[in-house]
PDB file of N, CA and C in Angstrom:
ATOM      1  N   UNK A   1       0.817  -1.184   0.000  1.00  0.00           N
ATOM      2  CA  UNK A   1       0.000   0.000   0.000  1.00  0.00           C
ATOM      3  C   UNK A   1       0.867   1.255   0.000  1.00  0.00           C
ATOM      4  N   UNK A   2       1.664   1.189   1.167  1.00  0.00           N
ATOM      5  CA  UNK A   2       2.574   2.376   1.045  1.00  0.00           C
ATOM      6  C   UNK A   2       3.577   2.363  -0.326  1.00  0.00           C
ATOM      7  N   UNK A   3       3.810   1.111  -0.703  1.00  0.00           N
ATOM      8  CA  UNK A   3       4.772   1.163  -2.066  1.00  0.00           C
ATOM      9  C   UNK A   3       4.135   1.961  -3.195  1.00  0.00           C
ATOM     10  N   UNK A   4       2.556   1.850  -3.330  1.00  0.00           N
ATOM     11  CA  UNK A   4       1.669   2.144  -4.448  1.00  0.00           C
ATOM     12  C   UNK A   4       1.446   3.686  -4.046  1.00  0.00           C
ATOM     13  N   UNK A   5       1.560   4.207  -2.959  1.00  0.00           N
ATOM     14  CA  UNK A   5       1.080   5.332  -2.869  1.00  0.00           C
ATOM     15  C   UNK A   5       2.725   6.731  -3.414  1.00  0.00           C
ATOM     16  N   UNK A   6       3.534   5.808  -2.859  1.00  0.00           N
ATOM     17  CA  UNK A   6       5.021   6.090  -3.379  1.00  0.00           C
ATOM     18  C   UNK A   6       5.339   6.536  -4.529  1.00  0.00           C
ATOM     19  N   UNK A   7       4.929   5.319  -5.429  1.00  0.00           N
ATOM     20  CA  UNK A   7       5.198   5.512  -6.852  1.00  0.00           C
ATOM     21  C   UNK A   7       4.187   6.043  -7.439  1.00  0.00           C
ATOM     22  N   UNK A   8       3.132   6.458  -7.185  1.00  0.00           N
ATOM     23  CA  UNK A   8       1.859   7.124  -7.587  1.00  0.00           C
ATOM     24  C   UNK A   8       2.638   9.037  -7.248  1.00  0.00           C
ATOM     25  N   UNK A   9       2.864   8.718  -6.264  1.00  0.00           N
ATOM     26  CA  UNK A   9       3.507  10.728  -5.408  1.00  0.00           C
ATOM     27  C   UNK A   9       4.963  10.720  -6.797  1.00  0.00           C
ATOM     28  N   UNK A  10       5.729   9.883  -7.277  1.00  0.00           N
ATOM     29  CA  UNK A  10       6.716   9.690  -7.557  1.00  0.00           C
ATOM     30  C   UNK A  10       6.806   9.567  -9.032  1.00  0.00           C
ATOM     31  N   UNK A  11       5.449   9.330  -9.672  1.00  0.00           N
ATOM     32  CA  UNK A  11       5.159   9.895 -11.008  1.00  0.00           C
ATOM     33  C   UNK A  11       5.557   8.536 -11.947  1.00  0.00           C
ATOM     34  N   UNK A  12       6.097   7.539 -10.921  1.00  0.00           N
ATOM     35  CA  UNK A  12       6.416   6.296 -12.021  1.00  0.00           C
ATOM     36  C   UNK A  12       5.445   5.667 -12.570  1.00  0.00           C
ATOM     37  N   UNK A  13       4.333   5.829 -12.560  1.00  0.00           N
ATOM     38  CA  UNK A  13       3.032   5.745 -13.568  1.00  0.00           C
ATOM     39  C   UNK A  13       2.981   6.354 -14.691  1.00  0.00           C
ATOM     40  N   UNK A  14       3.873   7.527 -15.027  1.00  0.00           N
ATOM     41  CA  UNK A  14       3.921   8.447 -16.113  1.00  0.00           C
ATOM     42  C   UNK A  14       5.644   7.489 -16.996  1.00  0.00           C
ATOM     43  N   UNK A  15       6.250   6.855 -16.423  1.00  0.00           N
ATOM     44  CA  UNK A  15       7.515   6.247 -17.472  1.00  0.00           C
ATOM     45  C   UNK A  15       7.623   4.934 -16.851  1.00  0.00           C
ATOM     46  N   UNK A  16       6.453   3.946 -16.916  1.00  0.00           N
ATOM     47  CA  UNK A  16       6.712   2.882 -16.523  1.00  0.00           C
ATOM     48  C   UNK A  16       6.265   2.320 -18.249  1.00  0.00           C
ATOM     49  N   UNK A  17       6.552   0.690 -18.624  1.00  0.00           N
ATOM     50  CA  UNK A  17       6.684   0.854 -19.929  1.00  0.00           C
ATOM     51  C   UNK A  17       5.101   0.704 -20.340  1.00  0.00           C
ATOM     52  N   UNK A  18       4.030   0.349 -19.515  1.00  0.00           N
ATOM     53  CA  UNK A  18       2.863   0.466 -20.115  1.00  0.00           C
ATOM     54  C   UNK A  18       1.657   2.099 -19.662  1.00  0.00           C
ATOM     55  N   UNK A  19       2.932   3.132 -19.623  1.00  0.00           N
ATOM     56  CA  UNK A  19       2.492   4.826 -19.748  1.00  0.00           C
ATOM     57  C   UNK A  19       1.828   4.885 -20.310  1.00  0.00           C
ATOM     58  N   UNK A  20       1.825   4.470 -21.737  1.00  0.00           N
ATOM     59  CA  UNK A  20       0.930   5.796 -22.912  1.00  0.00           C
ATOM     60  C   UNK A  20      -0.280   5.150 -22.273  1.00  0.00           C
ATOM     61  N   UNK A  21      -0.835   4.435 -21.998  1.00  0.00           N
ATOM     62  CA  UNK A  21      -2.351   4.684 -21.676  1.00  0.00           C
ATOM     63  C   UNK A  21      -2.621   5.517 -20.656  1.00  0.00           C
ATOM     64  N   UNK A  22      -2.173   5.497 -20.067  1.00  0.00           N
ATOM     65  CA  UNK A  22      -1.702   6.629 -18.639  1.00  0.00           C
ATOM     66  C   UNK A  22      -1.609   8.223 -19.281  1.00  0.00           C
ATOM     67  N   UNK A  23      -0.948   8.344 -20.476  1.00  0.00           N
ATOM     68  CA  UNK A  23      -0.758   9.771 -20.867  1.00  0.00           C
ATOM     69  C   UNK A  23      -1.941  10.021 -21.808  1.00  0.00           C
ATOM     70  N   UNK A  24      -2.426   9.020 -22.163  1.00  0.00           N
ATOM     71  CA  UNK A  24      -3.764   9.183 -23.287  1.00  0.00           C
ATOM     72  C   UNK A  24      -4.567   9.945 -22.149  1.00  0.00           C
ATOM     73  N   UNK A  25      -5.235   9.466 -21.184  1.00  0.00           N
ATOM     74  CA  UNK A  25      -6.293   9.632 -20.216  1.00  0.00           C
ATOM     75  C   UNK A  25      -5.786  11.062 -19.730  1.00  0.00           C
ATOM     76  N   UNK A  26      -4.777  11.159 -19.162  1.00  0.00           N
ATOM     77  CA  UNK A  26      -3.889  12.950 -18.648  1.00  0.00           C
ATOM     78  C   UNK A  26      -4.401  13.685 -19.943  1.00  0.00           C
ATOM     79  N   UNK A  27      -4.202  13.080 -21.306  1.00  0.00           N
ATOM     80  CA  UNK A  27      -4.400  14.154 -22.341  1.00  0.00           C
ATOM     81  C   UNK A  27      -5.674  14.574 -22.728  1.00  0.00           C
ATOM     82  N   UNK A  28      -6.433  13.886 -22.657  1.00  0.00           N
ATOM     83  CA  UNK A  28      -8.048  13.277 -23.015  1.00  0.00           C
ATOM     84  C   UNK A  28      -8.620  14.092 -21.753  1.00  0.00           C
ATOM     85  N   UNK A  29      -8.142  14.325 -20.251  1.00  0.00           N
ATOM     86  CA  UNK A  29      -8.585  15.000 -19.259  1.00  0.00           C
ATOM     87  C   UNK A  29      -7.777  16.362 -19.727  1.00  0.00           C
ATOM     88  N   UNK A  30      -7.224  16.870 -19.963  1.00  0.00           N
ATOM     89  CA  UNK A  30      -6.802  18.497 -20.283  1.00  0.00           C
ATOM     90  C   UNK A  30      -7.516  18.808 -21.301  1.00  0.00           C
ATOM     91  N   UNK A  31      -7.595  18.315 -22.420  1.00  0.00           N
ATOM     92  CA  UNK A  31      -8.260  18.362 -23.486  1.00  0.00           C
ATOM     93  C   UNK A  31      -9.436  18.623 -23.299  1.00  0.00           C
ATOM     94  N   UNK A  32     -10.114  18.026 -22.722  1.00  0.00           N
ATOM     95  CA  UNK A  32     -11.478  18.508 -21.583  1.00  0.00           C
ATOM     96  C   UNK A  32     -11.614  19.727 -21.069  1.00  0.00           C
ATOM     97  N   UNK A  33     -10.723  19.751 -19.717  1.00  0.00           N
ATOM     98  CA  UNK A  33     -10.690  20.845 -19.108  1.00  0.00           C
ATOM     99  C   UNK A  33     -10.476  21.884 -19.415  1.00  0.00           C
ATOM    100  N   UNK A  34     -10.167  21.978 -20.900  1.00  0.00           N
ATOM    101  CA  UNK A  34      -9.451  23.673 -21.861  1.00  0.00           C
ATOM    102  C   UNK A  34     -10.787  23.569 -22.181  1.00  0.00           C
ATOM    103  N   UNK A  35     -11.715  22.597 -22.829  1.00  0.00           N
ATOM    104  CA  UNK A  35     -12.760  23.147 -23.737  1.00  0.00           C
ATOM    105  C   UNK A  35     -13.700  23.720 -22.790  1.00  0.00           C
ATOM    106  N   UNK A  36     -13.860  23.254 -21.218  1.00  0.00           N
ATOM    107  CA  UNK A  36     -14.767  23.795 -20.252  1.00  0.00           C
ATOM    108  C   UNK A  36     -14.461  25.059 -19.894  1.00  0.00           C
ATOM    109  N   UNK A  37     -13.170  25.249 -19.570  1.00  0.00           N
ATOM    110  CA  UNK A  37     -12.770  26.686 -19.745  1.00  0.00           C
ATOM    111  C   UNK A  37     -13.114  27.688 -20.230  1.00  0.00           C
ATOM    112  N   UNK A  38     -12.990  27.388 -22.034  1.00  0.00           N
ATOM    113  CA  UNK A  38     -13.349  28.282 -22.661  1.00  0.00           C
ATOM    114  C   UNK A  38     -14.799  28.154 -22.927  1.00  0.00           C
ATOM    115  N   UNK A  39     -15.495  27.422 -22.729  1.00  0.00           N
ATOM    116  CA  UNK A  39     -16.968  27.242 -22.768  1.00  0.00           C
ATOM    117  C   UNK A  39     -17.382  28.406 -21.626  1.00  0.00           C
ATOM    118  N   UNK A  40     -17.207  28.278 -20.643  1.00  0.00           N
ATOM    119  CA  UNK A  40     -17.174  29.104 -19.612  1.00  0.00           C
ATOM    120  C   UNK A  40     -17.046  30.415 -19.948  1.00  0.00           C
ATOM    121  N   UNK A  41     -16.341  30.666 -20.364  1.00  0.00           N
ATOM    122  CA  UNK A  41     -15.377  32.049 -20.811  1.00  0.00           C
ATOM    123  C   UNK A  41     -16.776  32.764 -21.682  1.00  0.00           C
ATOM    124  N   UNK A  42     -16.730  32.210 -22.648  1.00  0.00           N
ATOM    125  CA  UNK A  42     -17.786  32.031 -24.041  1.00  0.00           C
ATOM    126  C   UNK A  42     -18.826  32.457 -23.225  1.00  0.00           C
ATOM    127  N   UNK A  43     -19.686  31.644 -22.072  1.00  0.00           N
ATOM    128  CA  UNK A  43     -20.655  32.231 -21.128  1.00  0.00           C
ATOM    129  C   UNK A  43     -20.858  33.435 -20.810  1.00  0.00           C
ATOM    130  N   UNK A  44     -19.618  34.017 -20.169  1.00  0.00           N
ATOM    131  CA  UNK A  44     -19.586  34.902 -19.226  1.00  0.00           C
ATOM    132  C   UNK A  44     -19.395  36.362 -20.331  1.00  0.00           C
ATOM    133  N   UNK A  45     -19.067  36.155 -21.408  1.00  0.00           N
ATOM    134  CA  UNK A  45     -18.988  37.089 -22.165  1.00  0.00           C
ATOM    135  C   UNK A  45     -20.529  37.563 -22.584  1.00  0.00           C
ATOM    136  N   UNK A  46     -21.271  36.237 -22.561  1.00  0.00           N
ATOM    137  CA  UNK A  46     -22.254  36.089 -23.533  1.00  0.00           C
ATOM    138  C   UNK A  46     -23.576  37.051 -22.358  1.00  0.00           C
ATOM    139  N   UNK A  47     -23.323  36.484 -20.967  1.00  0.00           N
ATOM    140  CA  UNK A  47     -24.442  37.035 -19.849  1.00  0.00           C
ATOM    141  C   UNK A  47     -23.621  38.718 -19.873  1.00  0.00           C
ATOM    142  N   UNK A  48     -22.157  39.280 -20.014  1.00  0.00           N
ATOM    143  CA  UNK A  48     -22.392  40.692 -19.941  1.00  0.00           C
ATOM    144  C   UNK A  48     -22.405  41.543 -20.876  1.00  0.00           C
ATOM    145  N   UNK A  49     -22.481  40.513 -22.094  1.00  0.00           N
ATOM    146  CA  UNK A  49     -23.260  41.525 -23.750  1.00  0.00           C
ATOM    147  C   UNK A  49     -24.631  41.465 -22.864  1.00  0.00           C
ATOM    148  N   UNK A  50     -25.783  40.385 -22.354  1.00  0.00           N
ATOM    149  CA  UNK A  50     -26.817  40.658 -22.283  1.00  0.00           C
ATOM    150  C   UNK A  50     -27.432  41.476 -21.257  1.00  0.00           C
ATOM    151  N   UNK A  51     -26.537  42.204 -20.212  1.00  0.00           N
ATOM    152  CA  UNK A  51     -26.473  42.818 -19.363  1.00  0.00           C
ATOM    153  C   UNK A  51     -26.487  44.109 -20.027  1.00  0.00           C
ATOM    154  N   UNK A  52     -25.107  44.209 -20.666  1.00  0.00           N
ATOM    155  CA  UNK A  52     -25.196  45.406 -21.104  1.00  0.00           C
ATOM    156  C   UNK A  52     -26.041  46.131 -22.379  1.00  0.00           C
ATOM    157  N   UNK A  53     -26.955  45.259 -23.030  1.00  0.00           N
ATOM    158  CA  UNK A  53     -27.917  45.370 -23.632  1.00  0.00           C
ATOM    159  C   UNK A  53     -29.137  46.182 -22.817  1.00  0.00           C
ATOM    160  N   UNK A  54     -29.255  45.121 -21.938  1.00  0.00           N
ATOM    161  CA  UNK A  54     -30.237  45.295 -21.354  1.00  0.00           C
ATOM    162  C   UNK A  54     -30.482  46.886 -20.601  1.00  0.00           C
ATOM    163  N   UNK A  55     -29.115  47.075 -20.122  1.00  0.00           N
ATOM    164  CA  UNK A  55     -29.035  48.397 -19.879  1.00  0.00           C
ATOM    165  C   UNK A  55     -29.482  49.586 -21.014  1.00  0.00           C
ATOM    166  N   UNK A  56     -28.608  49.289 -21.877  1.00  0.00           N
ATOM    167  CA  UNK A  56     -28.821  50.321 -23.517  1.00  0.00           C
ATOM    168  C   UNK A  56     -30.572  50.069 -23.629  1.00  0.00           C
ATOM    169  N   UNK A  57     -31.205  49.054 -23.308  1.00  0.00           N
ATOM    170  CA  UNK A  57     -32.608  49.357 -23.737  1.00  0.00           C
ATOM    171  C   UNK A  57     -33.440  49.851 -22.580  1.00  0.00           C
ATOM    172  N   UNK A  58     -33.373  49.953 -21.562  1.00  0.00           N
ATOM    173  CA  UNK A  58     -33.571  50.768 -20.367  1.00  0.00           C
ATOM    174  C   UNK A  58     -32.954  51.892 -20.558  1.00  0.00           C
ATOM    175  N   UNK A  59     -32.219  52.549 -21.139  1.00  0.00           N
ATOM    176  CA  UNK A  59     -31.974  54.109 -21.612  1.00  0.00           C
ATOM    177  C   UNK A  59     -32.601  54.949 -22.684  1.00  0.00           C
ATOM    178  N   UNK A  60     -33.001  53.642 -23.561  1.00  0.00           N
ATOM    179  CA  UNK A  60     -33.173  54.140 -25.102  1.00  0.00           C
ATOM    180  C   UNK A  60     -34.781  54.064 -24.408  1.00  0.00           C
ATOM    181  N   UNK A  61     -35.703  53.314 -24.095  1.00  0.00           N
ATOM    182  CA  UNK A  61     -37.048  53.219 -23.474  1.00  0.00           C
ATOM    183  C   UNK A  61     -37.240  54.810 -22.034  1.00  0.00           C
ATOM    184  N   UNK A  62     -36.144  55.137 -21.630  1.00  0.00           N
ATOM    185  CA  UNK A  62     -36.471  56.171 -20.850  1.00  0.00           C
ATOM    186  C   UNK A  62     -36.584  57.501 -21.461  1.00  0.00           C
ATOM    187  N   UNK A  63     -35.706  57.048 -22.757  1.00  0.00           N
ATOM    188  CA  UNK A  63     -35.291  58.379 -23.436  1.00  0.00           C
ATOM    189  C   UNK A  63     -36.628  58.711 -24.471  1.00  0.00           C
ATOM    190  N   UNK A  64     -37.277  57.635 -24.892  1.00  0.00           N
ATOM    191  CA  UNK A  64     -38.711  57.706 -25.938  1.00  0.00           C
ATOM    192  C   UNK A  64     -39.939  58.144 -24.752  1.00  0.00           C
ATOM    193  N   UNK A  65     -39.810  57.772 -23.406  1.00  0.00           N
ATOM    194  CA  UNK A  65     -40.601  58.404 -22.607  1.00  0.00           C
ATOM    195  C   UNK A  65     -40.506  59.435 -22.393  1.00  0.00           C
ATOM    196  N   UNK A  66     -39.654  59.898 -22.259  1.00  0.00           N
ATOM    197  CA  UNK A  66     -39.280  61.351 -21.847  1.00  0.00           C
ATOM    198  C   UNK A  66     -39.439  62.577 -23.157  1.00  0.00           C
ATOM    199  N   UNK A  67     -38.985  62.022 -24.318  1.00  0.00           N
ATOM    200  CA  UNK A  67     -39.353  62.320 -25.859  1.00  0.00           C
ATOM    201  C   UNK A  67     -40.738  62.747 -25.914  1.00  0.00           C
ATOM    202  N   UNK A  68     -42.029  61.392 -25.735  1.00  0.00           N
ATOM    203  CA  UNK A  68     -43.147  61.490 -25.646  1.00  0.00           C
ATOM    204  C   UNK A  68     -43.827  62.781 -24.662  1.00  0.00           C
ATOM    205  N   UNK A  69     -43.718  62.908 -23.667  1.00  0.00           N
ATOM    206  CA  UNK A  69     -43.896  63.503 -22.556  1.00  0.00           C
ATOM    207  C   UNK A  69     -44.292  65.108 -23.040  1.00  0.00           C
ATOM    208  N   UNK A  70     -42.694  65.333 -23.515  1.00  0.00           N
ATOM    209  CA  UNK A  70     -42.157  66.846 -24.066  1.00  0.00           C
ATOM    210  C   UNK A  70     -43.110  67.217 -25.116  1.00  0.00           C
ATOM    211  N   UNK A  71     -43.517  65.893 -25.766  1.00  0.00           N
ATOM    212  CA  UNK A  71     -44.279  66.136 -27.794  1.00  0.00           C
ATOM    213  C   UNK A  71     -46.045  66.357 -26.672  1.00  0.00           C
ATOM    214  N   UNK A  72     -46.187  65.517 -25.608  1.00  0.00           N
ATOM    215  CA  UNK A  72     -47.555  66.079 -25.287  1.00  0.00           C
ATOM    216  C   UNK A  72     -47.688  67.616 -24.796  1.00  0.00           C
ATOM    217  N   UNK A  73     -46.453  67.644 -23.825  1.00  0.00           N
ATOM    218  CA  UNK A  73     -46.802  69.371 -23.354  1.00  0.00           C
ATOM    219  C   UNK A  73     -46.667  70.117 -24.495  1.00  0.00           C
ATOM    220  N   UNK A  74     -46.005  70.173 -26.045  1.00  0.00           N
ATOM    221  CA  UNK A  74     -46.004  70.892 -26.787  1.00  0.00           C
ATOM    222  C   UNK A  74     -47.489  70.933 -27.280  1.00  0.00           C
ATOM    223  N   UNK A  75     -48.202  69.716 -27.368  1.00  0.00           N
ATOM    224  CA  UNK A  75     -49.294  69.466 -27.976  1.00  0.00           C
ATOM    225  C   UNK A  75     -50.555  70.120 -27.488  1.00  0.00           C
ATOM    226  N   UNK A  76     -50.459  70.458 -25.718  1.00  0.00           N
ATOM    227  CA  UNK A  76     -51.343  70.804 -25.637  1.00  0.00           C
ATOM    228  C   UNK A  76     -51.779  72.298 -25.498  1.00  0.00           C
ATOM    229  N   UNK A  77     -53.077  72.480 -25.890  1.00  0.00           N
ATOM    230  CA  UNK A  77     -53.849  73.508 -26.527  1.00  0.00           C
ATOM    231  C   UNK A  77     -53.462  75.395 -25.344  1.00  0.00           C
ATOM    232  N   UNK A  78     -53.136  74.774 -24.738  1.00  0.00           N
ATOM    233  CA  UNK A  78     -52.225  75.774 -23.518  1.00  0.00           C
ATOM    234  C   UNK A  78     -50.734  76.498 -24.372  1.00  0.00           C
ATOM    235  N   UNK A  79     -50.471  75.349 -23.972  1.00  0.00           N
ATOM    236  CA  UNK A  79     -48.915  76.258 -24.674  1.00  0.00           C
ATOM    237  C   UNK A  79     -48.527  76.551 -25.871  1.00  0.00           C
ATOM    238  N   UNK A  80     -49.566  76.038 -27.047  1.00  0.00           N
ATOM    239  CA  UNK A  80     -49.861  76.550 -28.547  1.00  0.00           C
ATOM    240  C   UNK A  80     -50.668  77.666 -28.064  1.00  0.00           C
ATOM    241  N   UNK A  81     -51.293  77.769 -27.259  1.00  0.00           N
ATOM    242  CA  UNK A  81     -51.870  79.286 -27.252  1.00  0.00           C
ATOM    243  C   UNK A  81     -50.543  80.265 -27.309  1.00  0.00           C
ATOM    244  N   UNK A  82     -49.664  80.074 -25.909  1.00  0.00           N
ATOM    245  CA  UNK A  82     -48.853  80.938 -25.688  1.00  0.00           C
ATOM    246  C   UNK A  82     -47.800  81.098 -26.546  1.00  0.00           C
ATOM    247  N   UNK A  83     -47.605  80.520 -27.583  1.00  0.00           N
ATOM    248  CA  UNK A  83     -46.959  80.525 -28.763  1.00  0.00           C
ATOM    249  C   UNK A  83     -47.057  81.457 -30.051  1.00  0.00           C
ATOM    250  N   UNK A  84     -48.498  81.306 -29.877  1.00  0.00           N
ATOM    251  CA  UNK A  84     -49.157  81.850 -31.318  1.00  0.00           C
ATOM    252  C   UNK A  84     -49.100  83.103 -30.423  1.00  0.00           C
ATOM    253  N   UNK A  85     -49.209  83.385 -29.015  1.00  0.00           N
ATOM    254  CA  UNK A  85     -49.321  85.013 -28.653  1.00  0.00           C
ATOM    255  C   UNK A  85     -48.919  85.772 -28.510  1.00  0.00           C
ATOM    256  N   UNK A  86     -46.951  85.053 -28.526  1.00  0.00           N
ATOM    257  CA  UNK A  86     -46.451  85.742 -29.034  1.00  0.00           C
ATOM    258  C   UNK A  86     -46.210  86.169 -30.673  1.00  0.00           C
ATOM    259  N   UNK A  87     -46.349  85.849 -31.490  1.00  0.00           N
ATOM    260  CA  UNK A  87     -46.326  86.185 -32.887  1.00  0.00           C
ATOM    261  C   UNK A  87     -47.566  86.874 -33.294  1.00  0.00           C
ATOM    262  N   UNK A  88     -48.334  87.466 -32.002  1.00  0.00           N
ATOM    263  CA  UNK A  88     -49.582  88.337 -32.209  1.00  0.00           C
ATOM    264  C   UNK A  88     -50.532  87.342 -32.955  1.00  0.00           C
ATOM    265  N   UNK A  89     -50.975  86.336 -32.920  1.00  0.00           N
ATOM    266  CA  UNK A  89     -51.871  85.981 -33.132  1.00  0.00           C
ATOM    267  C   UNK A  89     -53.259  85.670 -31.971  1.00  0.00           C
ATOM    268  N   UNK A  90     -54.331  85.849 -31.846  1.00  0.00           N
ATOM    269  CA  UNK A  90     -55.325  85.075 -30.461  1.00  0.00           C
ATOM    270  C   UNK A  90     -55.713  84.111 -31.301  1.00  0.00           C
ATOM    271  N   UNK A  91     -57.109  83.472 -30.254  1.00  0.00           N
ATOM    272  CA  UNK A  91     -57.951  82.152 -30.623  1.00  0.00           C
ATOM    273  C   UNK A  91     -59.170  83.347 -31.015  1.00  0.00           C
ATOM    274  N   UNK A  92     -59.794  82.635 -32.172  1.00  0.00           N
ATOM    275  CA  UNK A  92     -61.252  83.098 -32.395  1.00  0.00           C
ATOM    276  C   UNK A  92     -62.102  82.870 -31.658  1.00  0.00           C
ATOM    277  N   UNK A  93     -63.210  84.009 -31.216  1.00  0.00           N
ATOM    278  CA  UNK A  93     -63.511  83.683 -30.743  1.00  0.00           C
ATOM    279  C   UNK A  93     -65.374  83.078 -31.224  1.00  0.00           C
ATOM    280  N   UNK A  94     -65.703  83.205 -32.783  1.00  0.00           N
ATOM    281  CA  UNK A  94     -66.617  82.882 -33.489  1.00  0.00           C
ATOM    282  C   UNK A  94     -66.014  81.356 -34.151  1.00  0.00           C
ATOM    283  N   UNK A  95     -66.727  80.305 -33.520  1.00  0.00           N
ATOM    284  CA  UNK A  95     -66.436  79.118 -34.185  1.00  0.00           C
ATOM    285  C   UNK A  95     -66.445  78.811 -35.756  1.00  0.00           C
ATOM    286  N   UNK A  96     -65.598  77.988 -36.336  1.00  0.00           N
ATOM    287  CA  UNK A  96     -65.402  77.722 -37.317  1.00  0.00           C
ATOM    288  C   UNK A  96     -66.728  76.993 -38.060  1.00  0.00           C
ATOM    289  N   UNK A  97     -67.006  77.039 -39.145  1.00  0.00           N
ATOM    290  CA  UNK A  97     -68.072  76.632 -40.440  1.00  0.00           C
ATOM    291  C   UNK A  97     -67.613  75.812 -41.004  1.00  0.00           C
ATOM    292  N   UNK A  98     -68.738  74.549 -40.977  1.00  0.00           N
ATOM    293  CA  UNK A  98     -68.173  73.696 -42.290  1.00  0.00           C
ATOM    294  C   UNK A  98     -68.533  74.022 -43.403  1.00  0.00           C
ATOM    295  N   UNK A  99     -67.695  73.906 -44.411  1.00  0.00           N
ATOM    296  CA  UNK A  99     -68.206  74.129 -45.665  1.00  0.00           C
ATOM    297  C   UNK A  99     -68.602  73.182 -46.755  1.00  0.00           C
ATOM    298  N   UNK A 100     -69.662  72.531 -47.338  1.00  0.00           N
ATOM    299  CA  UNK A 100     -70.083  71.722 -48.205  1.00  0.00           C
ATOM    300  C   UNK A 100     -70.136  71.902 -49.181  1.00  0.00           C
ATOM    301  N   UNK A 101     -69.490  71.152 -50.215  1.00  0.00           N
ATOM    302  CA  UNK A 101     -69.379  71.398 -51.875  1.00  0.00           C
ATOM    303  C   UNK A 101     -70.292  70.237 -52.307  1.00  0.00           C
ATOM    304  N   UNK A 102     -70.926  70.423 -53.186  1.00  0.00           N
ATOM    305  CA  UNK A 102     -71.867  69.556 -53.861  1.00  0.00           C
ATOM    306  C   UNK A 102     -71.534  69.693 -55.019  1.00  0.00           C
ATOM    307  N   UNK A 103     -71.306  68.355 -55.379  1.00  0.00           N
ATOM    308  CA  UNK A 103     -70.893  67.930 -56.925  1.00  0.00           C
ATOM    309  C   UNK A 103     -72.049  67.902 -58.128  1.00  0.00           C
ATOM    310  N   UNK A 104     -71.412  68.752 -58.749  1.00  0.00           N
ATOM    311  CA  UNK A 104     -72.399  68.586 -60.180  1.00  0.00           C
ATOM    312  C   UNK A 104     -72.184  67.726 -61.045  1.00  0.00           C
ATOM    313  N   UNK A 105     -73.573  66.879 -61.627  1.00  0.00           N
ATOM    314  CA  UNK A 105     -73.377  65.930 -62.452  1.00  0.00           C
ATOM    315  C   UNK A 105     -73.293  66.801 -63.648  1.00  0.00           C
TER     316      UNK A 105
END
């Protein structure tokens, strides 16, 4: 037991003459462990593109709210008054006429 644990600490499993199966399995396990690595890697890139997406559309969505907001206070009938009052124009105060055209055959 202690002999096996010896030559196991002592690496003579790696140049004893039936090794290469011994170095196949070491290679076959790294070979592994690089592709998990970079699989990993590949992940972690992949969750802080979607992070940082996610952010850019939480800016671009605050920024069309805030857009919207501005296009209603322009819109409403208040501050087109105070617009037109300065360029000397008022509101009428005799409502507008529809006018009907009738087509001749």
């Amino acid at each position: 037991m202690k002999k096996n644990i010896y030559s196991i600490l002592r690496g003579k499993f790696l140049v004893s003459d039936d090794s290469f199966k011994n170095w196949r399995v070491i290679i076959f396990i790294s070979v592994l462990a690089i592709v998990m690595i970079a699989s990993s890697h590949s992940a972690d890139q992949k969750v802080y593109e979607i992070a940082r997406l996610k952010n850019e559309a939480k800016e671009y969505r605050s920024a069309f709210v805030d857009g919207r907001s501005k296009l209603m206070r322009l819109k409403m009938e208040s501050s087109i008054i105070k617009k037109v009052a300065e360029k000397g124009l008022k509101i009428s105060e005799i409502p507008p006429k529809k006018i009907k055209v009738k087509t001749q055959n």
